[in-house]
PDB file of N, CA and C in Angstrom:
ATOM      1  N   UNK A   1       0.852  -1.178   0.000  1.00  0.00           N
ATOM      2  CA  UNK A   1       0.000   0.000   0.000  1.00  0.00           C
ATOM      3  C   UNK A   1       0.893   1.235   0.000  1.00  0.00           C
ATOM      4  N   UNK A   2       0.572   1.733  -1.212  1.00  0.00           N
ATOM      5  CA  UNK A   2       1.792   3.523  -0.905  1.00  0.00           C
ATOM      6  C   UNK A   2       1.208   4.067   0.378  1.00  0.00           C
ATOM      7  N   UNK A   3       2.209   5.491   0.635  1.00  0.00           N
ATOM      8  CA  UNK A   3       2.518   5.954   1.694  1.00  0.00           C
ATOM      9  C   UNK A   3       1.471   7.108   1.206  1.00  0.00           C
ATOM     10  N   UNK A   4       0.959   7.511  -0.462  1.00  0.00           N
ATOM     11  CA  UNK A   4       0.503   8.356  -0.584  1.00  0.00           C
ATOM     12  C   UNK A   4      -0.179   8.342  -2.100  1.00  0.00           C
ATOM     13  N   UNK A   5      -1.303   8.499  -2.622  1.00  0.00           N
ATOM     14  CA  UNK A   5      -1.656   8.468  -3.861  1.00  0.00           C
ATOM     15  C   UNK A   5      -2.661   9.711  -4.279  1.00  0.00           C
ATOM     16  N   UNK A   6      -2.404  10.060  -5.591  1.00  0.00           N
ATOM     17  CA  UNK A   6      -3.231  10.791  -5.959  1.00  0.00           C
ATOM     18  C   UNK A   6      -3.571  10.775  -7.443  1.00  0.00           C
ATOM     19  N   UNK A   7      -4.582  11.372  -7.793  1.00  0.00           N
ATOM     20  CA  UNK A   7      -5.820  10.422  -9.151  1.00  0.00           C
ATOM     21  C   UNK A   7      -5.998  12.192  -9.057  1.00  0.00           C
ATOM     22  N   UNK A   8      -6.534  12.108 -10.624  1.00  0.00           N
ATOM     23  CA  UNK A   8      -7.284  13.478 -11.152  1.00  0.00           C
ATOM     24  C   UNK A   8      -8.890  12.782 -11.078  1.00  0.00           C
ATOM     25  N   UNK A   9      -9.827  13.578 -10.876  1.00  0.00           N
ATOM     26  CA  UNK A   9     -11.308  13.882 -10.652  1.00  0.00           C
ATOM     27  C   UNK A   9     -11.771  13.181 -12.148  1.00  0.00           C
ATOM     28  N   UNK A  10     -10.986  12.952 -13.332  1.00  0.00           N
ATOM     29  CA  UNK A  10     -11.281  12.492 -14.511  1.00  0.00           C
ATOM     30  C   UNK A  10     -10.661  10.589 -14.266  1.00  0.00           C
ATOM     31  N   UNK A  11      -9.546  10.491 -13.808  1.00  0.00           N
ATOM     32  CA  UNK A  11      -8.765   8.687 -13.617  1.00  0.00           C
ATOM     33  C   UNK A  11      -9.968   8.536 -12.377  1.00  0.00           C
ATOM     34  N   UNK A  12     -10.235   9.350 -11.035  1.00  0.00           N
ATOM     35  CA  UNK A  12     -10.549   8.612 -10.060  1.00  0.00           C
ATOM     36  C   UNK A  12     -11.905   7.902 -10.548  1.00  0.00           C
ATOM     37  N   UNK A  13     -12.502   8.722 -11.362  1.00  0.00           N
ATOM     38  CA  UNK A  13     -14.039   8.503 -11.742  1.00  0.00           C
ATOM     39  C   UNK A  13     -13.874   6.871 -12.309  1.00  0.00           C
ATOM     40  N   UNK A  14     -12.806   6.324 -13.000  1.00  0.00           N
ATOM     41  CA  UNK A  14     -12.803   4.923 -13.636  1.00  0.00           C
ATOM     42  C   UNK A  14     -12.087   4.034 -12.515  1.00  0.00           C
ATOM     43  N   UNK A  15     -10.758   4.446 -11.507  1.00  0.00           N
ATOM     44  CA  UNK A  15     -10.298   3.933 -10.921  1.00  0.00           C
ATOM     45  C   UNK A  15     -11.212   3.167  -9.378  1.00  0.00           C
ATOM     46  N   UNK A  16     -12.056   3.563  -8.971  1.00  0.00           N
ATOM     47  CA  UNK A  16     -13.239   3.217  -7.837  1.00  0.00           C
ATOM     48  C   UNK A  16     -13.868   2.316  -8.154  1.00  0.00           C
ATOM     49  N   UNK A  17     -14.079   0.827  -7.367  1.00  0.00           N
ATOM     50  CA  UNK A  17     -15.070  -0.016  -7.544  1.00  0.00           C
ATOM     51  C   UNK A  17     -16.264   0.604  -6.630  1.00  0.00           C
ATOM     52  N   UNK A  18     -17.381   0.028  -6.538  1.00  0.00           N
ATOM     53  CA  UNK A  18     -18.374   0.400  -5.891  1.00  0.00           C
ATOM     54  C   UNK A  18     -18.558   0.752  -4.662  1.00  0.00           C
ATOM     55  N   UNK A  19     -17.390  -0.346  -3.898  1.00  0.00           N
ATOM     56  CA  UNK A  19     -16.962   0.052  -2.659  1.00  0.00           C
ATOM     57  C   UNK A  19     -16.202   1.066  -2.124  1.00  0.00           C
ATOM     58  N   UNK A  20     -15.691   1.743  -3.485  1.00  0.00           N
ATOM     59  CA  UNK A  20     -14.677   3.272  -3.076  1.00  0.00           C
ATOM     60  C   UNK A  20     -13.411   2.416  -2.971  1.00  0.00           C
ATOM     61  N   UNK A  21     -13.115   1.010  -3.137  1.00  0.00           N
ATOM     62  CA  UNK A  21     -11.574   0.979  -3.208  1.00  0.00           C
ATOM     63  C   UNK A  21     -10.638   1.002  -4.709  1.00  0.00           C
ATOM     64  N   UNK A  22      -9.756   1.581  -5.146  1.00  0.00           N
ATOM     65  CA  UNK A  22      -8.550   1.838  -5.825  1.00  0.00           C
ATOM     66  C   UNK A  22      -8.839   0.505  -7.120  1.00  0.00           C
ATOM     67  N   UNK A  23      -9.236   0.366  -8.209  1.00  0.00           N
ATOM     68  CA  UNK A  23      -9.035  -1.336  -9.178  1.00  0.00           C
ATOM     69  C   UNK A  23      -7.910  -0.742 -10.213  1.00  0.00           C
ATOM     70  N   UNK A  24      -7.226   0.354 -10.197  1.00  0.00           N
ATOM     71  CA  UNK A  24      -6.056   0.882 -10.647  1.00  0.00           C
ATOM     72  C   UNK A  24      -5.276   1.479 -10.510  1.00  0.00           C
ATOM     73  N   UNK A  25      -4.087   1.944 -10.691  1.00  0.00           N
ATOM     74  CA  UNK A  25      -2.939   2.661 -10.270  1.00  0.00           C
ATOM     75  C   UNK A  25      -3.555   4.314 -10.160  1.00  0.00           C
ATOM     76  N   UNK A  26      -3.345   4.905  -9.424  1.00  0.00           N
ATOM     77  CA  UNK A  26      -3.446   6.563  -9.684  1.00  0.00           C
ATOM     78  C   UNK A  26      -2.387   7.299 -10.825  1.00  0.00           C
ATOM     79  N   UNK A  27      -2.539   8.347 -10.929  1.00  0.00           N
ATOM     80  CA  UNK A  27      -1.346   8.738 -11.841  1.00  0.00           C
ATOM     81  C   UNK A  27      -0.132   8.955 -10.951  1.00  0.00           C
ATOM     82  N   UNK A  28      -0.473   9.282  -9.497  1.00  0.00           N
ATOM     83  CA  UNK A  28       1.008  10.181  -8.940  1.00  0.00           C
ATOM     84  C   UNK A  28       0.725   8.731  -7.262  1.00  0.00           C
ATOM     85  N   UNK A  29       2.036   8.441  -7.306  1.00  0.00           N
ATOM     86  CA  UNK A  29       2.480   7.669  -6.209  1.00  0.00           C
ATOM     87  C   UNK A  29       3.774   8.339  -5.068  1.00  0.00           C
ATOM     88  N   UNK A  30       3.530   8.553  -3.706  1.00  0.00           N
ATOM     89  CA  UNK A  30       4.202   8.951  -2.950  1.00  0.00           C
ATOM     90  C   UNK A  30       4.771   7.750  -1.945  1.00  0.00           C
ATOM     91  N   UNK A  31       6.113   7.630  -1.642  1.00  0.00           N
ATOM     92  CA  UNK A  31       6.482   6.687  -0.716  1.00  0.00           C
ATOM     93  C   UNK A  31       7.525   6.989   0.114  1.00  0.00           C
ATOM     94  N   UNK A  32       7.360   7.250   1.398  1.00  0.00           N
ATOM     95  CA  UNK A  32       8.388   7.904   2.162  1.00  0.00           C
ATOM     96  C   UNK A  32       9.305   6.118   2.423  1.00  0.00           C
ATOM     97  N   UNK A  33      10.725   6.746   2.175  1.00  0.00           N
ATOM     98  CA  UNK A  33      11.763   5.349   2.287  1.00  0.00           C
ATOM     99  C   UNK A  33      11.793   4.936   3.515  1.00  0.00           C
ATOM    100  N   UNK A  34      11.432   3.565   4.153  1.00  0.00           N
ATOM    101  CA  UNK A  34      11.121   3.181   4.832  1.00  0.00           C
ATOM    102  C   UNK A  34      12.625   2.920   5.627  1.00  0.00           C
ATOM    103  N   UNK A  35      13.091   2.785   6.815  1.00  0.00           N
ATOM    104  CA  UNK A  35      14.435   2.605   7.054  1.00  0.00           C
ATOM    105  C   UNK A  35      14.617   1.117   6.980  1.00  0.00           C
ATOM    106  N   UNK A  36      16.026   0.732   6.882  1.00  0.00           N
ATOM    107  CA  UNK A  36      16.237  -0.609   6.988  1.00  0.00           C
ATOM    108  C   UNK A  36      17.091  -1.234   5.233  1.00  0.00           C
ATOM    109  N   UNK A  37      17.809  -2.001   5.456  1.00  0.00           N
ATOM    110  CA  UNK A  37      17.961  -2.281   4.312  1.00  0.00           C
ATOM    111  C   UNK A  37      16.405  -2.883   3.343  1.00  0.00           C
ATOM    112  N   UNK A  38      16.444  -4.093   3.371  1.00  0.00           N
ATOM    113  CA  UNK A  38      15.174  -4.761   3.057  1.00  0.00           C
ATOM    114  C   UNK A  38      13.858  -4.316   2.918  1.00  0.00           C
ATOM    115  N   UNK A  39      13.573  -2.969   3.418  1.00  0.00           N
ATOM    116  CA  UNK A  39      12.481  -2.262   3.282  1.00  0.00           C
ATOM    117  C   UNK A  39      13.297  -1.256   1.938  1.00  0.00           C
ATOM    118  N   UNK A  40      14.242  -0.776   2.570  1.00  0.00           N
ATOM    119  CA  UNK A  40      14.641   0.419   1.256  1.00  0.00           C
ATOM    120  C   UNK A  40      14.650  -0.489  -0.452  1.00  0.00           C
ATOM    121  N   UNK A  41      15.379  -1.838  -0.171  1.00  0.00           N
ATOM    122  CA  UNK A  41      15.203  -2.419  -1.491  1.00  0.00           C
ATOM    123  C   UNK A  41      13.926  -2.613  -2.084  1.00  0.00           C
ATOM    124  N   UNK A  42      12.766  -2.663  -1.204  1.00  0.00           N
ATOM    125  CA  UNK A  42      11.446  -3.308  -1.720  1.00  0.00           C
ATOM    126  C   UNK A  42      11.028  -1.837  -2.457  1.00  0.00           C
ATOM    127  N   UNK A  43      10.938  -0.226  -1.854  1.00  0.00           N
ATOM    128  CA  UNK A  43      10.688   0.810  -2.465  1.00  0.00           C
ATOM    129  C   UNK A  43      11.439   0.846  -3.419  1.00  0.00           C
ATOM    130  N   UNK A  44      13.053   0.665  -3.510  1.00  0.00           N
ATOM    131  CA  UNK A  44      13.723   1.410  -4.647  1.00  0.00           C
ATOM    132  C   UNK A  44      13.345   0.074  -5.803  1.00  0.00           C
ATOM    133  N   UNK A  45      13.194  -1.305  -5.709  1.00  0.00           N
ATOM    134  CA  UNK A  45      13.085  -2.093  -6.887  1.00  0.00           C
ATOM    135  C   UNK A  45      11.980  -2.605  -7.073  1.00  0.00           C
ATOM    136  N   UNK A  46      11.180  -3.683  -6.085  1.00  0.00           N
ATOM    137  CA  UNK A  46      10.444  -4.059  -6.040  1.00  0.00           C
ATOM    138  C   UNK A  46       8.831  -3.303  -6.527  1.00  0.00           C
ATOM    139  N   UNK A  47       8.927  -1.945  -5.473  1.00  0.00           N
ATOM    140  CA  UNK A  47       7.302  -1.037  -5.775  1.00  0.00           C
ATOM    141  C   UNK A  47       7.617  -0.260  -7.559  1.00  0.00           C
ATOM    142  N   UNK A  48       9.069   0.391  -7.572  1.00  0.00           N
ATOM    143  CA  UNK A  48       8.981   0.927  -9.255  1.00  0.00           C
ATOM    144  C   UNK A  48       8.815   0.161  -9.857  1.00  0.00           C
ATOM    145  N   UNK A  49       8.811  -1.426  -9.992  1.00  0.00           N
ATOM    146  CA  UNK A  49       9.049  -2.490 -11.161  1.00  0.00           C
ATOM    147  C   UNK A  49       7.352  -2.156 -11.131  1.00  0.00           C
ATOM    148  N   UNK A  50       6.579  -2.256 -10.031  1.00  0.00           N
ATOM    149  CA  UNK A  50       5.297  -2.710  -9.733  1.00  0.00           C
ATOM    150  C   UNK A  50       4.563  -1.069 -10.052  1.00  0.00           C
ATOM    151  N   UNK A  51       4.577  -0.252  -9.465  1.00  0.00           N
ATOM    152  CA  UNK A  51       4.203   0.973 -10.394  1.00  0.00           C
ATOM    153  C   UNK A  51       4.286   1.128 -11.805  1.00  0.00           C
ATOM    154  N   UNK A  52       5.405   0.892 -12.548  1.00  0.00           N
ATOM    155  CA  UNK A  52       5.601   1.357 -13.510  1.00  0.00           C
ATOM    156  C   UNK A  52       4.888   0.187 -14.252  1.00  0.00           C
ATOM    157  N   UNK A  53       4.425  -0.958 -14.229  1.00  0.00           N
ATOM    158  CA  UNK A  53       4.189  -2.194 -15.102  1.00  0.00           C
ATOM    159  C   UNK A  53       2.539  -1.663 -14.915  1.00  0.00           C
ATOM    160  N   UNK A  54       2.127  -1.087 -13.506  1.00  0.00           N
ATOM    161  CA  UNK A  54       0.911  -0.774 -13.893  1.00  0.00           C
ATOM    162  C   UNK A  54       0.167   0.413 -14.491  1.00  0.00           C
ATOM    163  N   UNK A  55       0.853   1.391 -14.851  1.00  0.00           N
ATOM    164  CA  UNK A  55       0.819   2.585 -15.498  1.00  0.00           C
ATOM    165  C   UNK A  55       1.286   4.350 -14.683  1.00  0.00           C
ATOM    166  N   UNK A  56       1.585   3.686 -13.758  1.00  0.00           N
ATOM    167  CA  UNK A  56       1.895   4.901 -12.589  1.00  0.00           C
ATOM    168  C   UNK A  56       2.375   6.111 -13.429  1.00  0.00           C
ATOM    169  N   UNK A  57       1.871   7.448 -13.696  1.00  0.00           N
ATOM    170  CA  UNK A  57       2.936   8.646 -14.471  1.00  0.00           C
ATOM    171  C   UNK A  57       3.816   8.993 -13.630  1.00  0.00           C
ATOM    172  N   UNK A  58       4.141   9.196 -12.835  1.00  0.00           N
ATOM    173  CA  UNK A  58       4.955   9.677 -11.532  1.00  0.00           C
ATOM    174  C   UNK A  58       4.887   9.132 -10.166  1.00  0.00           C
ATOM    175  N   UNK A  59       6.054   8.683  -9.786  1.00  0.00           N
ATOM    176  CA  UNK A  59       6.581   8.104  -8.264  1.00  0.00           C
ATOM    177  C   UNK A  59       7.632   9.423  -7.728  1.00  0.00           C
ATOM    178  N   UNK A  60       7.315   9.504  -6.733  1.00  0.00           N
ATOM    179  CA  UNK A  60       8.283  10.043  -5.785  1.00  0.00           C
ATOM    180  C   UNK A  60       8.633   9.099  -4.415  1.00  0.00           C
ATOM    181  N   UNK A  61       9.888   9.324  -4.229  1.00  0.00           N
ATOM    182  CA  UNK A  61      10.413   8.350  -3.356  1.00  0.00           C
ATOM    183  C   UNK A  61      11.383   9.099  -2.111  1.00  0.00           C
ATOM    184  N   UNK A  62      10.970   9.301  -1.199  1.00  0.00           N
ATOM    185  CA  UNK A  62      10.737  10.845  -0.358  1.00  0.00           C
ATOM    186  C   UNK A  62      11.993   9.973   0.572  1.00  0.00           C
ATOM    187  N   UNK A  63      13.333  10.470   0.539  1.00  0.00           N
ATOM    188  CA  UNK A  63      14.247  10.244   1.674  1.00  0.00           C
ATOM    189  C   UNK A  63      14.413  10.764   2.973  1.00  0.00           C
ATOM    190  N   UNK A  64      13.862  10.457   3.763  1.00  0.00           N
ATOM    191  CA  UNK A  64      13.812  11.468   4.966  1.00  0.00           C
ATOM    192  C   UNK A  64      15.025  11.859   5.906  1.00  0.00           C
ATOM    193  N   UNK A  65      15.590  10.523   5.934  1.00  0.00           N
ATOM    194  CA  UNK A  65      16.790  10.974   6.636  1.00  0.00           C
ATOM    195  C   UNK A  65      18.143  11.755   5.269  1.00  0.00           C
ATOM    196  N   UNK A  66      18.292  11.534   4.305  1.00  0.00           N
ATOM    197  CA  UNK A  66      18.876  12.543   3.767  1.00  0.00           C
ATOM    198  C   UNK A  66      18.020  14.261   3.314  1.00  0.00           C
ATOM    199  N   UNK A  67      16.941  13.761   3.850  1.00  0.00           N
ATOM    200  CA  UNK A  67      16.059  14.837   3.071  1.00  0.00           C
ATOM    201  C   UNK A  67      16.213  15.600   1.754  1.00  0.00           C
ATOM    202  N   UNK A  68      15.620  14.125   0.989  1.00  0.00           N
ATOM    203  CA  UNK A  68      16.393  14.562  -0.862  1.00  0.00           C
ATOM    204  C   UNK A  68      14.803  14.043  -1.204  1.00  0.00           C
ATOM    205  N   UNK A  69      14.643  13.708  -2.248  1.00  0.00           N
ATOM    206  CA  UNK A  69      13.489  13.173  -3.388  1.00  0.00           C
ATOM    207  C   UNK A  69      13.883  12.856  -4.415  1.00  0.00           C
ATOM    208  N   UNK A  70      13.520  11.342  -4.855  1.00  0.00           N
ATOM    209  CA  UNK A  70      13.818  10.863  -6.140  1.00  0.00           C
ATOM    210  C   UNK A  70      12.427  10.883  -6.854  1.00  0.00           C
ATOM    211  N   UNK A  71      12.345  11.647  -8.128  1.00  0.00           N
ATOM    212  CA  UNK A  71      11.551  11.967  -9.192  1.00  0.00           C
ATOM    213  C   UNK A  71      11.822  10.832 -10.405  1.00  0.00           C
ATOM    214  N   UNK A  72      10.600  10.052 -10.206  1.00  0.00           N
ATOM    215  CA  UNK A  72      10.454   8.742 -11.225  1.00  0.00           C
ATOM    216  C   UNK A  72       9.321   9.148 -12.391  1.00  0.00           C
ATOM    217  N   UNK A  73       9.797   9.301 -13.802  1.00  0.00           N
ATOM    218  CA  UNK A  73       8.233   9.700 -14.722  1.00  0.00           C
ATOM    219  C   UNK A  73       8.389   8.610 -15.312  1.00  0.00           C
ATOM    220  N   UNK A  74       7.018   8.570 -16.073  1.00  0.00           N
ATOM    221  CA  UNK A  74       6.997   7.712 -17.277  1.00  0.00           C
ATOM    222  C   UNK A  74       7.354   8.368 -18.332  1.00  0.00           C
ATOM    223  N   UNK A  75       8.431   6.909 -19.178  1.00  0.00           N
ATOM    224  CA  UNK A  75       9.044   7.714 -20.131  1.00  0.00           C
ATOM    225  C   UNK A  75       8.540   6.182 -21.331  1.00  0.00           C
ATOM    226  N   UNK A  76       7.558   6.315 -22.657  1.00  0.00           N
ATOM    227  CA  UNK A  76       7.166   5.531 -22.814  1.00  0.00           C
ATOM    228  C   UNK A  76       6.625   4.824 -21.682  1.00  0.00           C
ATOM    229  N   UNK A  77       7.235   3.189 -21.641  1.00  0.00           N
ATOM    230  CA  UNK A  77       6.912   1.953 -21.108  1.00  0.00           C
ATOM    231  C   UNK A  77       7.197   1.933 -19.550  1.00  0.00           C
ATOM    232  N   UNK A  78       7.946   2.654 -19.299  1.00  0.00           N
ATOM    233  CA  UNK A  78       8.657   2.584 -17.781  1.00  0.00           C
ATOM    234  C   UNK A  78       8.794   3.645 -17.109  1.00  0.00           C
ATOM    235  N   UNK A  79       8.945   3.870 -15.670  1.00  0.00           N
ATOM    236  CA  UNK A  79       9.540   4.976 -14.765  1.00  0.00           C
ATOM    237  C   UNK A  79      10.954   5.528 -14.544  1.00  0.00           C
ATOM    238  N   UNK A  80      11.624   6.282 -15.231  1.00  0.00           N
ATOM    239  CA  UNK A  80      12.920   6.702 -14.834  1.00  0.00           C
ATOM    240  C   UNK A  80      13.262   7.757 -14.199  1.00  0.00           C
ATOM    241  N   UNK A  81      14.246   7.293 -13.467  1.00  0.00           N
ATOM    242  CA  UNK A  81      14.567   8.650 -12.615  1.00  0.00           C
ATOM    243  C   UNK A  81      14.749   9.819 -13.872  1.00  0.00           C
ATOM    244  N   UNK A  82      14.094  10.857 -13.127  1.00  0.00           N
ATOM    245  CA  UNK A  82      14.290  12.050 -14.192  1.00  0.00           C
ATOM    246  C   UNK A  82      15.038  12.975 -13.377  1.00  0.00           C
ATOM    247  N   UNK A  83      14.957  13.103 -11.891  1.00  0.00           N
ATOM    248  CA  UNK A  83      15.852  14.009 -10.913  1.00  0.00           C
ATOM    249  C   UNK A  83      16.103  13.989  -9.575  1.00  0.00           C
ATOM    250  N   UNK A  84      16.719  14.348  -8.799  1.00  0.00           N
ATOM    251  CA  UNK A  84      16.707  13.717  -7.406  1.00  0.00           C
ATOM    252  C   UNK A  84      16.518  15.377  -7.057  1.00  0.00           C
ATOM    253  N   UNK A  85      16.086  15.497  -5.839  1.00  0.00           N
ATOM    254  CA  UNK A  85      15.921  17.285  -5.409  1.00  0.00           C
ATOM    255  C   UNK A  85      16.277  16.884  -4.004  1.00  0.00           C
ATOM    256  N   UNK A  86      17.313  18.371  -3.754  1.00  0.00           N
ATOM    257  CA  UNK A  86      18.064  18.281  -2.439  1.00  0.00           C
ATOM    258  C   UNK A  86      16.972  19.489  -1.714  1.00  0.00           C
ATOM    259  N   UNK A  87      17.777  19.837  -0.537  1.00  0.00           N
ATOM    260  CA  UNK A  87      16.536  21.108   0.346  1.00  0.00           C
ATOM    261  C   UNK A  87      16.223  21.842  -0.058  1.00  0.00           C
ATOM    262  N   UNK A  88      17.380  22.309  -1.364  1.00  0.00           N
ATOM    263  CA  UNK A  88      16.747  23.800  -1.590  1.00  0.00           C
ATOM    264  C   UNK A  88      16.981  24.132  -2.946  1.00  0.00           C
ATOM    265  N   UNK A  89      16.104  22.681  -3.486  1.00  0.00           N
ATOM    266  CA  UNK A  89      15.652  22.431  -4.845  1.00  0.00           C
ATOM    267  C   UNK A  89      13.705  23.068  -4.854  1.00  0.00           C
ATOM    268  N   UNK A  90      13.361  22.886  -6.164  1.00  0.00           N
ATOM    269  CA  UNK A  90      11.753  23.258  -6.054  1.00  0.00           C
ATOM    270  C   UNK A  90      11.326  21.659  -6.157  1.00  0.00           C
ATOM    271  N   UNK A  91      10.003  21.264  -6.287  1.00  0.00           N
ATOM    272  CA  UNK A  91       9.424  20.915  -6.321  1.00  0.00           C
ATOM    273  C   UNK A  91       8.110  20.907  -6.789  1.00  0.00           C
ATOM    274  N   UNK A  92       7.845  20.484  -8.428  1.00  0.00           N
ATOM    275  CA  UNK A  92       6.776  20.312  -9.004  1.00  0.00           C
ATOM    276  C   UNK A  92       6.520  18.673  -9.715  1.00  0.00           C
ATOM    277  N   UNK A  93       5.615  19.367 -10.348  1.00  0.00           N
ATOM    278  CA  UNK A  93       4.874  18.082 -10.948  1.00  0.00           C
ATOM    279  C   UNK A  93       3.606  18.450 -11.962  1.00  0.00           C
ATOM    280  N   UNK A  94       4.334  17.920 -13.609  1.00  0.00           N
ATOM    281  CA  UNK A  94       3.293  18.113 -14.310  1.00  0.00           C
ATOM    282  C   UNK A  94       1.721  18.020 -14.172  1.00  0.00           C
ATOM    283  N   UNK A  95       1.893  16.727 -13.437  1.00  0.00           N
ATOM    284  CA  UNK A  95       0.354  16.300 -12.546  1.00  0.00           C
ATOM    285  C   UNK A  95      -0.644  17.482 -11.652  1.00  0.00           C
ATOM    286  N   UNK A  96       0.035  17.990 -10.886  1.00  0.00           N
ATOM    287  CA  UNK A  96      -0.067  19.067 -10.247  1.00  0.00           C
ATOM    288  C   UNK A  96       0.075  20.559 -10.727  1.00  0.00           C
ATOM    289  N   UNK A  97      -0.366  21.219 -11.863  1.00  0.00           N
ATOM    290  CA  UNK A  97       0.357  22.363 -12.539  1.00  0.00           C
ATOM    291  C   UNK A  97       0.055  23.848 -11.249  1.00  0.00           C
ATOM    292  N   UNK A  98      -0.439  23.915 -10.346  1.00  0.00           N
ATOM    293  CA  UNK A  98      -0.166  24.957  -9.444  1.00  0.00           C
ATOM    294  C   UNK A  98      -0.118  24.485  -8.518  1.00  0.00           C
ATOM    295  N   UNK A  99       0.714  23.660  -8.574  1.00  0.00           N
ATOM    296  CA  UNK A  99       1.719  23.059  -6.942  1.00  0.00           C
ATOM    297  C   UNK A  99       3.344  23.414  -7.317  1.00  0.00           C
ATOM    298  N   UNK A 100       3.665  24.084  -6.307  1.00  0.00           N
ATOM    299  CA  UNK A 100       5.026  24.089  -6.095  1.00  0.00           C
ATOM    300  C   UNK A 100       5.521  24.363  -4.549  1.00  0.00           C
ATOM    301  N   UNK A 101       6.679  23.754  -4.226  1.00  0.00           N
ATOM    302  CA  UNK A 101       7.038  23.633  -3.490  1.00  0.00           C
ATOM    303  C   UNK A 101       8.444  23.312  -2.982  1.00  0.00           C
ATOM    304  N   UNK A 102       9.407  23.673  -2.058  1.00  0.00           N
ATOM    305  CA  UNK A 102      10.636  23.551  -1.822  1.00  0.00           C
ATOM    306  C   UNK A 102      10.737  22.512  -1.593  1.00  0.00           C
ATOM    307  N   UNK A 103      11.756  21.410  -1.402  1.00  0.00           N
ATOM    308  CA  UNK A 103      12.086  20.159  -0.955  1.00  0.00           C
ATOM    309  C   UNK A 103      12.001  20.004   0.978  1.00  0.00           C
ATOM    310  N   UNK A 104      12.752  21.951   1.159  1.00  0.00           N
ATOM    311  CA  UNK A 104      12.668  21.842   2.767  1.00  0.00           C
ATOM    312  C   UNK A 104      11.476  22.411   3.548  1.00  0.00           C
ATOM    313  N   UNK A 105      10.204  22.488   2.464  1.00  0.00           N
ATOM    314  CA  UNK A 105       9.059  22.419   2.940  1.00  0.00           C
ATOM    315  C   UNK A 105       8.616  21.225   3.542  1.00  0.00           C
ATOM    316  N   UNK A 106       8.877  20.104   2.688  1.00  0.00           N
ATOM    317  CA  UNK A 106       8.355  18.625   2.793  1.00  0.00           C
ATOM    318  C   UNK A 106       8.378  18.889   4.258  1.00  0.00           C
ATOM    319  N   UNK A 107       9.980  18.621   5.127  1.00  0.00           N
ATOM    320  CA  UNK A 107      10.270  18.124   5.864  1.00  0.00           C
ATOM    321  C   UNK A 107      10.558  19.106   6.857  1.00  0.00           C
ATOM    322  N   UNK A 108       9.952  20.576   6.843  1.00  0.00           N
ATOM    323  CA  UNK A 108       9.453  20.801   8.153  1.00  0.00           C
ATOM    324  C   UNK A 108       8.207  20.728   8.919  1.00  0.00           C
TER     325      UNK A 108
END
């Protein structure tokens, strides 16, 4: 289960079974890195293999103890890193076109 998802008012309308739960990927996936080795491998390989195979447009993968962000898009078929953002980088997202935000917003 991500740490965070979000759907446009046009995907959520197809993505909802009757019961209000999720039968598809959202466009934008948030996952704060969990500590530990074995947890960090399952976010950095395991969830992008699994996002990206199901159509995810964007993963972010939120480092807390370095307080950085790895920026995953779809490029064609797959998710690639497109940028990593340090504290006092911005923070957008095509998904989001009047969201912006500092990196050392996140994490105060």
């Amino acid at each position: 289960i991500p740490d965070v998802v979000w759907a446009s008012n046009e995907r959520l309308a197809v993505l909802l079974d009757n019961a209000g739960h999720l039968t598809a990927a959202p466009e934008l996936i948030v996952e704060v890195l969990s500590s530990g080795t074995d947890n960090q491998r399952r976010d950095r390989e395991a969830k992008l293999k699994l996002y990206s195979a199901r159509g995810v447009q964007e993963y972010w993968l939120v480092d807390w103890q370095k307080q950085q962000i790895e920026i995953y898009r779809r490029d064609r078929a797959a998710l690639t890193l497109i940028a990593t953002l340090f504290v006092n980088d911005e923070l957008t997202c095509p998904l989001l076109p009047s969201f912006r935000c500092t990196v050392a917003q996140i994490f105060t």
